[in-house]
N, C-alpha and C. Protein backbone atom coordinates (compact mmCIF):
# COMPACT_ATOMS: atom_id res chain seq x y z
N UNK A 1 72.91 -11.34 191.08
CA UNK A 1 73.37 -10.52 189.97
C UNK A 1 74.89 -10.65 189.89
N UNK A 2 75.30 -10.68 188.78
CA UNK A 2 77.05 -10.89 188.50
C UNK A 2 77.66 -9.89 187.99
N UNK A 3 79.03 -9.66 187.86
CA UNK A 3 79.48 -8.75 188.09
C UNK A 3 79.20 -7.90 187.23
N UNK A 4 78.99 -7.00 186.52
CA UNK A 4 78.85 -6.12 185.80
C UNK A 4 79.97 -5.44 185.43
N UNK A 5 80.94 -5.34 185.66
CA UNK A 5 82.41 -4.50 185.93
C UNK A 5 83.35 -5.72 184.77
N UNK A 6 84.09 -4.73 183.53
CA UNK A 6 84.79 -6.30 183.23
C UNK A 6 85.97 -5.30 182.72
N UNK A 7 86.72 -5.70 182.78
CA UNK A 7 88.23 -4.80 181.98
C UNK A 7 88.71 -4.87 180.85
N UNK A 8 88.44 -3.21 181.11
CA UNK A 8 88.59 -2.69 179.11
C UNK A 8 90.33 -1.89 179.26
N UNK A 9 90.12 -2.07 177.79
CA UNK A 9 91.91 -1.16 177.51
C UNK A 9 91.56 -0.50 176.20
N UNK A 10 92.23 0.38 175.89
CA UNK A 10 92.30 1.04 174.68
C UNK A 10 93.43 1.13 174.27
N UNK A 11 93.74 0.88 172.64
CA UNK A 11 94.89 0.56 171.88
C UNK A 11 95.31 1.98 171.46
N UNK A 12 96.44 2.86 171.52
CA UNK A 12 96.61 4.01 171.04
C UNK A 12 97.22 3.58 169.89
N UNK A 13 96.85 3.97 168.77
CA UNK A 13 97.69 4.11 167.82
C UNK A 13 98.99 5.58 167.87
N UNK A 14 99.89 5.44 167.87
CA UNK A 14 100.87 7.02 167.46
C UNK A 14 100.94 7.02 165.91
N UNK A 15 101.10 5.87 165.31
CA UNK A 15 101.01 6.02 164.05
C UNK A 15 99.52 6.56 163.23
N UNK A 16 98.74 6.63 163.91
CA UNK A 16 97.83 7.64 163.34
C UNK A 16 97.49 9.09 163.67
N UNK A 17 98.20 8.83 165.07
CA UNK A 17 98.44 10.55 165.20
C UNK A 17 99.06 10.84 164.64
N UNK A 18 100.11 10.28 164.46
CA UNK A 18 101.47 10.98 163.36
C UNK A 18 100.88 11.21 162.33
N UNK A 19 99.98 10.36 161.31
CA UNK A 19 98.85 10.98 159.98
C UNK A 19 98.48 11.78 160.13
N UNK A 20 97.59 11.82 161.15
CA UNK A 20 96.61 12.69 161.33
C UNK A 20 97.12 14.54 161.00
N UNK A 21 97.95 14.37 161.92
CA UNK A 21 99.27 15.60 161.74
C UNK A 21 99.83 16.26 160.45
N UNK A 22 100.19 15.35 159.74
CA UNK A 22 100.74 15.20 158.73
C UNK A 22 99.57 15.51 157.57
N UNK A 23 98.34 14.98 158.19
CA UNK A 23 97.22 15.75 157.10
C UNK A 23 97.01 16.93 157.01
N UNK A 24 96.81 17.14 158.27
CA UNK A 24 96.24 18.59 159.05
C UNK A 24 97.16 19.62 158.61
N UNK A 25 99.05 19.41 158.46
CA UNK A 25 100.07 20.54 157.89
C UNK A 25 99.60 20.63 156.22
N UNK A 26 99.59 19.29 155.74
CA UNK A 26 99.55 19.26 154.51
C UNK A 26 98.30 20.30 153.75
N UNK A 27 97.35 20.51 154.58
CA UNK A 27 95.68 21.16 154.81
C UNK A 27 96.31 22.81 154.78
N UNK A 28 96.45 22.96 155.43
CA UNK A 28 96.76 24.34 156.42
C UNK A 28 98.57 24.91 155.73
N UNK A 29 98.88 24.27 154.65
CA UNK A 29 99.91 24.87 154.51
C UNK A 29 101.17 25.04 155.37
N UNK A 30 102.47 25.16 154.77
CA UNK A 30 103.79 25.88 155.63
C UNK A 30 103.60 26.91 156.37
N UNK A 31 103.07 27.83 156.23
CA UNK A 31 103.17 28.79 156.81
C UNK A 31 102.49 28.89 158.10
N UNK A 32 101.55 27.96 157.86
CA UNK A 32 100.55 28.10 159.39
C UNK A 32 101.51 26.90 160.61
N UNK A 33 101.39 26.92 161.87
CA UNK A 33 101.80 26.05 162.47
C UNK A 33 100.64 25.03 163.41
N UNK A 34 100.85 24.00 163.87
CA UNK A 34 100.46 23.35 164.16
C UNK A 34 100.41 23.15 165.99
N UNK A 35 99.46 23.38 166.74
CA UNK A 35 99.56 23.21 168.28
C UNK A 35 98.77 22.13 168.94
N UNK A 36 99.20 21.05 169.21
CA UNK A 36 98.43 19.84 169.92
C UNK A 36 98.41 19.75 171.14
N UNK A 37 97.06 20.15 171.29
CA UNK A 37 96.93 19.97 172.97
C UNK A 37 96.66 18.46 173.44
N UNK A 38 96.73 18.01 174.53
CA UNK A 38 96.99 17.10 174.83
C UNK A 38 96.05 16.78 176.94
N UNK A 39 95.21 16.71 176.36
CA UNK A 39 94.58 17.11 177.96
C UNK A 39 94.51 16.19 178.96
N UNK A 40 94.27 16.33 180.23
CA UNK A 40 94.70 15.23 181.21
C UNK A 40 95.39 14.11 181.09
N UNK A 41 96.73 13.67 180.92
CA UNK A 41 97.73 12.76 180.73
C UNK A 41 97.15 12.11 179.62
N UNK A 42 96.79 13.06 178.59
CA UNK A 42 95.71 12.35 177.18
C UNK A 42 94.53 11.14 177.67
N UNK A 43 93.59 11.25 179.18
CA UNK A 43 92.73 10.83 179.17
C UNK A 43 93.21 9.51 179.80
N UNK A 44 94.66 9.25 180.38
CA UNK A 44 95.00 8.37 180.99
C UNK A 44 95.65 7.48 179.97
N UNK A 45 96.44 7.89 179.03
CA UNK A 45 97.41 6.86 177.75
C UNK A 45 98.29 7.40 177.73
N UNK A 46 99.14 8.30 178.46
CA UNK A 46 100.12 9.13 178.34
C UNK A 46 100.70 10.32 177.82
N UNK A 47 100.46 11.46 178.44
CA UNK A 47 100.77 12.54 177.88
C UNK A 47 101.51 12.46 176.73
N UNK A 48 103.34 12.37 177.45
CA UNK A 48 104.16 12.39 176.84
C UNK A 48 104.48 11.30 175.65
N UNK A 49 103.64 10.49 175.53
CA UNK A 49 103.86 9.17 174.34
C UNK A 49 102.88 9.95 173.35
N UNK A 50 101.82 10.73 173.83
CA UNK A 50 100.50 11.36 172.13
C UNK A 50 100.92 12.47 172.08
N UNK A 51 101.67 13.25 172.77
CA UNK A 51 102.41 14.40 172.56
C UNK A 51 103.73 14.48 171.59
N UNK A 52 104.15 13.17 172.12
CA UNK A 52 105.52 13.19 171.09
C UNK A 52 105.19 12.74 169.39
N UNK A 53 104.18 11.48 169.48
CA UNK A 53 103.21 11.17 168.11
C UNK A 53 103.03 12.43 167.07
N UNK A 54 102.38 13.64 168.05
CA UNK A 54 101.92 14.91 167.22
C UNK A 54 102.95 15.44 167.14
N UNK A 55 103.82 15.51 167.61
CA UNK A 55 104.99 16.38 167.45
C UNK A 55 106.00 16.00 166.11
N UNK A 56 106.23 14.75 166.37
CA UNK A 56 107.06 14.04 165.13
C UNK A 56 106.75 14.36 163.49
């Protein structure tokens, strides 16, 4: 039997978090604010790089 195990990566986009964001205010109005959680170092892609995406 051969290996079964092969190496994967996942591409983050920030530029679609940054949309995504940008939909979600546009949705919900000025007045409401916006809180992005961001859970375990975002699942191993970096906290602080999908944190700052939503933030921008």
């Amino acid at each position: 039997m051969g290996n079964l195990l092969r190496k994967t990566y996942a591409k983050i986009d920030t530029g679609a978090i940054e949309n995504n964001v940008r939909a979600i205010r546009a949705h919900i109005g000025e007045r409401s604010e916006v809180m992005a959680v961001v859970k375990a170092d975002a699942y191993g892609h970096g906290a602080v790089k999908v944190a700052r995406a939503a933030l921008s």
